[in-house]
C-alpha atoms as a PDB file:
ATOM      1  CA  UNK A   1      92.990 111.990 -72.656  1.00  0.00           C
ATOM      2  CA  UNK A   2      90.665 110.401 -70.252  1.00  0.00           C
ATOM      3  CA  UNK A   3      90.790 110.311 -66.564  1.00  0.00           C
ATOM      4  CA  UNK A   4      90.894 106.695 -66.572  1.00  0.00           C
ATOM      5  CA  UNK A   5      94.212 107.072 -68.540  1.00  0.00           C
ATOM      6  CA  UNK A   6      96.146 108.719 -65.999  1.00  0.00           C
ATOM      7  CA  UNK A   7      99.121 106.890 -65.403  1.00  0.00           C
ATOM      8  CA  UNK A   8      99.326 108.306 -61.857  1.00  0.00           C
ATOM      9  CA  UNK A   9      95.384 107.220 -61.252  1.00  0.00           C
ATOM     10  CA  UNK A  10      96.175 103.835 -62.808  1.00  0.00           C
ATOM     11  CA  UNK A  11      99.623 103.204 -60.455  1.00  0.00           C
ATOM     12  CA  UNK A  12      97.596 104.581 -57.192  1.00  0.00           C
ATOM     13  CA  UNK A  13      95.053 102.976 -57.686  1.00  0.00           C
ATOM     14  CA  UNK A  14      97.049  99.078 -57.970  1.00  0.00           C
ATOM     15  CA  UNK A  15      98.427 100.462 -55.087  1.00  0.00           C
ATOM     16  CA  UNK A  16      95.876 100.881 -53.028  1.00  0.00           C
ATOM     17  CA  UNK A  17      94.272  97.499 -54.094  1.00  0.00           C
ATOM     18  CA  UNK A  18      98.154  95.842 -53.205  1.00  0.00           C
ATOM     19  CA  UNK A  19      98.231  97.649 -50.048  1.00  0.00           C
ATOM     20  CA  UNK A  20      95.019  96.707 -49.085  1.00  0.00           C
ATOM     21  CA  UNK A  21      95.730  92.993 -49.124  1.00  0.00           C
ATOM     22  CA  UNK A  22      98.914  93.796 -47.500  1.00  0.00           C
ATOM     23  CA  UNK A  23      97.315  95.013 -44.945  1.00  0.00           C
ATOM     24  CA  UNK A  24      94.379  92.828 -44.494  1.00  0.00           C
ATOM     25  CA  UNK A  25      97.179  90.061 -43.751  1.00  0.00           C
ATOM     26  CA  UNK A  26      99.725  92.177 -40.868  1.00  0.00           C
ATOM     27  CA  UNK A  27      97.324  93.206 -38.931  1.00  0.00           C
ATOM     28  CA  UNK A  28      97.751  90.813 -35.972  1.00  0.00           C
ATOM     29  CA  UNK A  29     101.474  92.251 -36.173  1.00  0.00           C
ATOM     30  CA  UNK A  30     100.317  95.259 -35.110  1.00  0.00           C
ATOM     31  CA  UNK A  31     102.481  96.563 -38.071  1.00  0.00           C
ATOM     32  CA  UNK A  32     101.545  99.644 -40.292  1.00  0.00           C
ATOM     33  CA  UNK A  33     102.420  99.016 -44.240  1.00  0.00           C
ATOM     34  CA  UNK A  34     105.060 100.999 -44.061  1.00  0.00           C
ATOM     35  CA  UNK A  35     106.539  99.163 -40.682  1.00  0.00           C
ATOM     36  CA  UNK A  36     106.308  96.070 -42.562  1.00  0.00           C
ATOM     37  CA  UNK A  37     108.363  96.319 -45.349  1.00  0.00           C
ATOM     38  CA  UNK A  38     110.925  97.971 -43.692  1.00  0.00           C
ATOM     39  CA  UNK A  39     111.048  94.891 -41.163  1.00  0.00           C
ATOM     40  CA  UNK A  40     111.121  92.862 -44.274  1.00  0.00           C
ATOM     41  CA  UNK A  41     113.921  95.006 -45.861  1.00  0.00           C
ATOM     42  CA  UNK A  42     115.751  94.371 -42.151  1.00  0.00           C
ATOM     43  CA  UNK A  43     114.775  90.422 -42.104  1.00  0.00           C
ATOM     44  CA  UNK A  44     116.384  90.017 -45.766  1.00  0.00           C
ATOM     45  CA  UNK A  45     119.665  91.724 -44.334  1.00  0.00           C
ATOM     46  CA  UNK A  46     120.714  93.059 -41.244  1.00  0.00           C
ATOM     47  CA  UNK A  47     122.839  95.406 -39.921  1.00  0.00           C
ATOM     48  CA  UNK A  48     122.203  98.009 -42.503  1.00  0.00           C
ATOM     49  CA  UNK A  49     123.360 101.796 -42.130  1.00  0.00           C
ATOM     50  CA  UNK A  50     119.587 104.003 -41.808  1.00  0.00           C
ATOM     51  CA  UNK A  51     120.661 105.830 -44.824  1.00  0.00           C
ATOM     52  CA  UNK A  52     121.183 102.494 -46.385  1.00  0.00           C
ATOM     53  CA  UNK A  53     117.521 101.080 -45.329  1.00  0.00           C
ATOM     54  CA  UNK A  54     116.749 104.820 -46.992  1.00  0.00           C
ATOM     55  CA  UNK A  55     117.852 103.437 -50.010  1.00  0.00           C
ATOM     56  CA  UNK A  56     116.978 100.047 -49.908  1.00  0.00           C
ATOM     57  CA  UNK A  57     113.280 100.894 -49.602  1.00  0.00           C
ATOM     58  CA  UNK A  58     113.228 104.107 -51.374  1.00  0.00           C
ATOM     59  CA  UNK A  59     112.315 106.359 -48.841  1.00  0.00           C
ATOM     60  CA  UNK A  60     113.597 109.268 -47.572  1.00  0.00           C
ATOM     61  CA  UNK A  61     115.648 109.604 -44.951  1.00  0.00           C
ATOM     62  CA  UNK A  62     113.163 111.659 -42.520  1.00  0.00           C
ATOM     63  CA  UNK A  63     110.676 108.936 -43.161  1.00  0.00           C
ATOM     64  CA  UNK A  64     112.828 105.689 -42.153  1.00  0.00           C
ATOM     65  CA  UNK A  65     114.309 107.246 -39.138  1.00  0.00           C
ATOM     66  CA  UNK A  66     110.376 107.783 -38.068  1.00  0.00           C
ATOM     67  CA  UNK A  67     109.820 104.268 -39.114  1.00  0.00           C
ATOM     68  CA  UNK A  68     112.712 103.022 -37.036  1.00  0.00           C
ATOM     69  CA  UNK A  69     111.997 105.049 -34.119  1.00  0.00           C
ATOM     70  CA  UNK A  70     108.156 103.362 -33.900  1.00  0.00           C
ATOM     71  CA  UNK A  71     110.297  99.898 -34.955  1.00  0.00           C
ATOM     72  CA  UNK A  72     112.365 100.229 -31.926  1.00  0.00           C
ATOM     73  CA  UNK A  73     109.834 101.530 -29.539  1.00  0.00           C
ATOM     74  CA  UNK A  74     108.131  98.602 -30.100  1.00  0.00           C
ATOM     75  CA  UNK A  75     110.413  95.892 -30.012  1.00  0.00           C
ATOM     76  CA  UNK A  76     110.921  95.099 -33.424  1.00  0.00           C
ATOM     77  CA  UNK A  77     114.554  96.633 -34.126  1.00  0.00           C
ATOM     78  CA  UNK A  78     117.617  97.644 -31.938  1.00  0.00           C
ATOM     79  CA  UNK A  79     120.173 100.102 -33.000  1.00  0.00           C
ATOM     80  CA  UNK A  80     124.081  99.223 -32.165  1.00  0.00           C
ATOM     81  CA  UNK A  81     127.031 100.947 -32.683  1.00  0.00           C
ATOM     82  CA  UNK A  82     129.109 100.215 -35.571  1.00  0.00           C
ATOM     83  CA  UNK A  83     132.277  98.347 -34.658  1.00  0.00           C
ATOM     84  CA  UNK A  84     134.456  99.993 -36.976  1.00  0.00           C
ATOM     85  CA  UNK A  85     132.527 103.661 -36.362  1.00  0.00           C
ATOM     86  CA  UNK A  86     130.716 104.209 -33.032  1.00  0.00           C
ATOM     87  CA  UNK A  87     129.194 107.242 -34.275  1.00  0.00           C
ATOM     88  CA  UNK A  88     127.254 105.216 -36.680  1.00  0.00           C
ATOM     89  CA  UNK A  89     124.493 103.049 -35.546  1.00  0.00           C
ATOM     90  CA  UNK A  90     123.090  99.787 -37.552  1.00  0.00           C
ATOM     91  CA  UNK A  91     119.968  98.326 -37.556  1.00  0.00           C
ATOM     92  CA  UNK A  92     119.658  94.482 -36.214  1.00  0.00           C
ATOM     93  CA  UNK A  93     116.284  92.573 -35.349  1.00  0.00           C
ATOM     94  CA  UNK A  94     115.285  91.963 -31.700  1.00  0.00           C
ATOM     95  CA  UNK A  95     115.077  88.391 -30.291  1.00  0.00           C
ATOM     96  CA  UNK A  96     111.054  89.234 -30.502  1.00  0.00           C
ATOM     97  CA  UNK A  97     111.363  89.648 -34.639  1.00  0.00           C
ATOM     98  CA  UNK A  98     114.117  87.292 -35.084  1.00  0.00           C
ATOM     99  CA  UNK A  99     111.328  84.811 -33.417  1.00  0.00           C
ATOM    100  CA  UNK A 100     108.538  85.839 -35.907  1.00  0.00           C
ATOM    101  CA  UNK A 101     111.247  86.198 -39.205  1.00  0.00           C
ATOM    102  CA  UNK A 102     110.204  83.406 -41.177  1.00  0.00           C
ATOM    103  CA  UNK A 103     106.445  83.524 -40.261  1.00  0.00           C
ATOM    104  CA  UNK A 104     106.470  87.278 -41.575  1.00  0.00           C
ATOM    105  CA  UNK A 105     108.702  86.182 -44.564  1.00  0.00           C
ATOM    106  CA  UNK A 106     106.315  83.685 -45.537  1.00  0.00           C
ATOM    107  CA  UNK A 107     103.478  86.274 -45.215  1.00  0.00           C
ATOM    108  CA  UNK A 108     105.191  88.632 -47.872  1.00  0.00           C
ATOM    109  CA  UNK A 109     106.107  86.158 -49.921  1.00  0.00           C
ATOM    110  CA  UNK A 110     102.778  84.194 -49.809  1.00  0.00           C
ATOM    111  CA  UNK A 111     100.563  87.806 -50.117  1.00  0.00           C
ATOM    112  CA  UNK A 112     103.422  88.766 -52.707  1.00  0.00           C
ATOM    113  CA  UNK A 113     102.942  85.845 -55.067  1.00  0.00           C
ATOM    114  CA  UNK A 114      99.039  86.046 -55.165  1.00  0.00           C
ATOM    115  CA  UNK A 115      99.410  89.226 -57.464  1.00  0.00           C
ATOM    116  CA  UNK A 116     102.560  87.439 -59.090  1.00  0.00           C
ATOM    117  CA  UNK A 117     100.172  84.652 -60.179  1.00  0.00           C
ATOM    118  CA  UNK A 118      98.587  86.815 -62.179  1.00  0.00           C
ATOM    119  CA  UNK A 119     101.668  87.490 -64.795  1.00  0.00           C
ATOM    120  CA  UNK A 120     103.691  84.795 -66.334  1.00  0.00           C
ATOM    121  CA  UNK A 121     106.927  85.012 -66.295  1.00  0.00           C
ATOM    122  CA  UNK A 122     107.664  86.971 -69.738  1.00  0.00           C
ATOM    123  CA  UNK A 123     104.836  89.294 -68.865  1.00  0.00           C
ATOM    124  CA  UNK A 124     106.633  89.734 -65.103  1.00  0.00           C
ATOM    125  CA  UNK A 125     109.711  90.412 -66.551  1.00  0.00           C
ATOM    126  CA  UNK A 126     108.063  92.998 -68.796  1.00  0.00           C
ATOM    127  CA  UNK A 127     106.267  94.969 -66.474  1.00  0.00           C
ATOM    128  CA  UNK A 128     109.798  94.945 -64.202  1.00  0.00           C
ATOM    129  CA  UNK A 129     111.192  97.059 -67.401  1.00  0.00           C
ATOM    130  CA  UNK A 130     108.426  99.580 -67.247  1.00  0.00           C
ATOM    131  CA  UNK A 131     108.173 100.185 -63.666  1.00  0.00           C
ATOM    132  CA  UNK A 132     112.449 100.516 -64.447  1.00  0.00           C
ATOM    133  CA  UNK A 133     111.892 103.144 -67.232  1.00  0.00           C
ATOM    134  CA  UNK A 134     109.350 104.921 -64.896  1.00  0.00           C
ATOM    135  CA  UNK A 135     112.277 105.086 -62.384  1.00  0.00           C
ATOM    136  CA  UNK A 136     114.690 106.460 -64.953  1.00  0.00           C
ATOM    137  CA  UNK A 137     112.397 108.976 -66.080  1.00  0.00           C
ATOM    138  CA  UNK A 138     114.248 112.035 -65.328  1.00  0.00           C
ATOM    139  CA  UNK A 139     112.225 115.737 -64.224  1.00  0.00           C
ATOM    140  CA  UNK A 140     112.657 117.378 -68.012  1.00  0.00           C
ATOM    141  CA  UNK A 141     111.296 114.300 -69.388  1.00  0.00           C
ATOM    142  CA  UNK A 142     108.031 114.343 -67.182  1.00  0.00           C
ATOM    143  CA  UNK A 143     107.614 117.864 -67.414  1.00  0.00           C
ATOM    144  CA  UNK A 144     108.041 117.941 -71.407  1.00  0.00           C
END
């Protein structure tokens, strides 16, 4: 097997090239990558649990609370008290974000569909089912 065949190579280094536009574009945010689509996660619903923004974006939980805590330092997020559980705190957008929502929402979804444009839709959907069976992919199965 060649190097270039490395599916880890392969995925980091779309990644980087995805990223890279990503970035490119949020800079005048003042937004990190990783800021920005957890403010994205938070624009598409609100009021999310931490652990459930874990989830949502796939990262651990150690990781979104230091998100969150930069996120709220600077404006972008506020944590309240549940209303049902005050020792739980969710996760709403300041008047600051709710003021640049749809301009960042247009942002993802404009930088988003640039790669999109280069799949049709069958091809899209097909690439969806690998990155899926990736996911499922359980330790025994990777290290076999």
């Amino acid at each position: 097997m060649l190097f270039k065949d490395c599916i880890c190579f392969q995925l980091g280094k779309t990644v980087r090239q995805v990223s890279k536009a990503y970035r490119k574009e949020i800079t005048s945010y003042k937004l990190t990558h990783g800021q920005f689509f957890m403010m994205v996660a938070i624009m598409e619903e609100e009021g999310l649990l931490p652990s459930e923004l874990a989830d949502k974006t796939s990262q651990d939980r150690a990781t979104t609370t230091g998100l969150l805590d930069r996120l709220e330092k600077d404006r972008w997020v506020e944590r309240r008290s549940d209303k049902n559980d005050r020792r739980s705190l969710r996760i709403f957008l300041t008047p600051q974000a709710r003021n640049k929502r749809e301009e960042i929402l247009k942002l993802f979804q404009k930088t988003n569909q640039k790669f999109l444009n280069c799949f049709t839709q069958e091809e899209w959907d097909q690439m969806q089912n690998f990155f899926n069976r990736l996911d499922q992919c359980n330790e025994s199965e990777l290290v076999s």
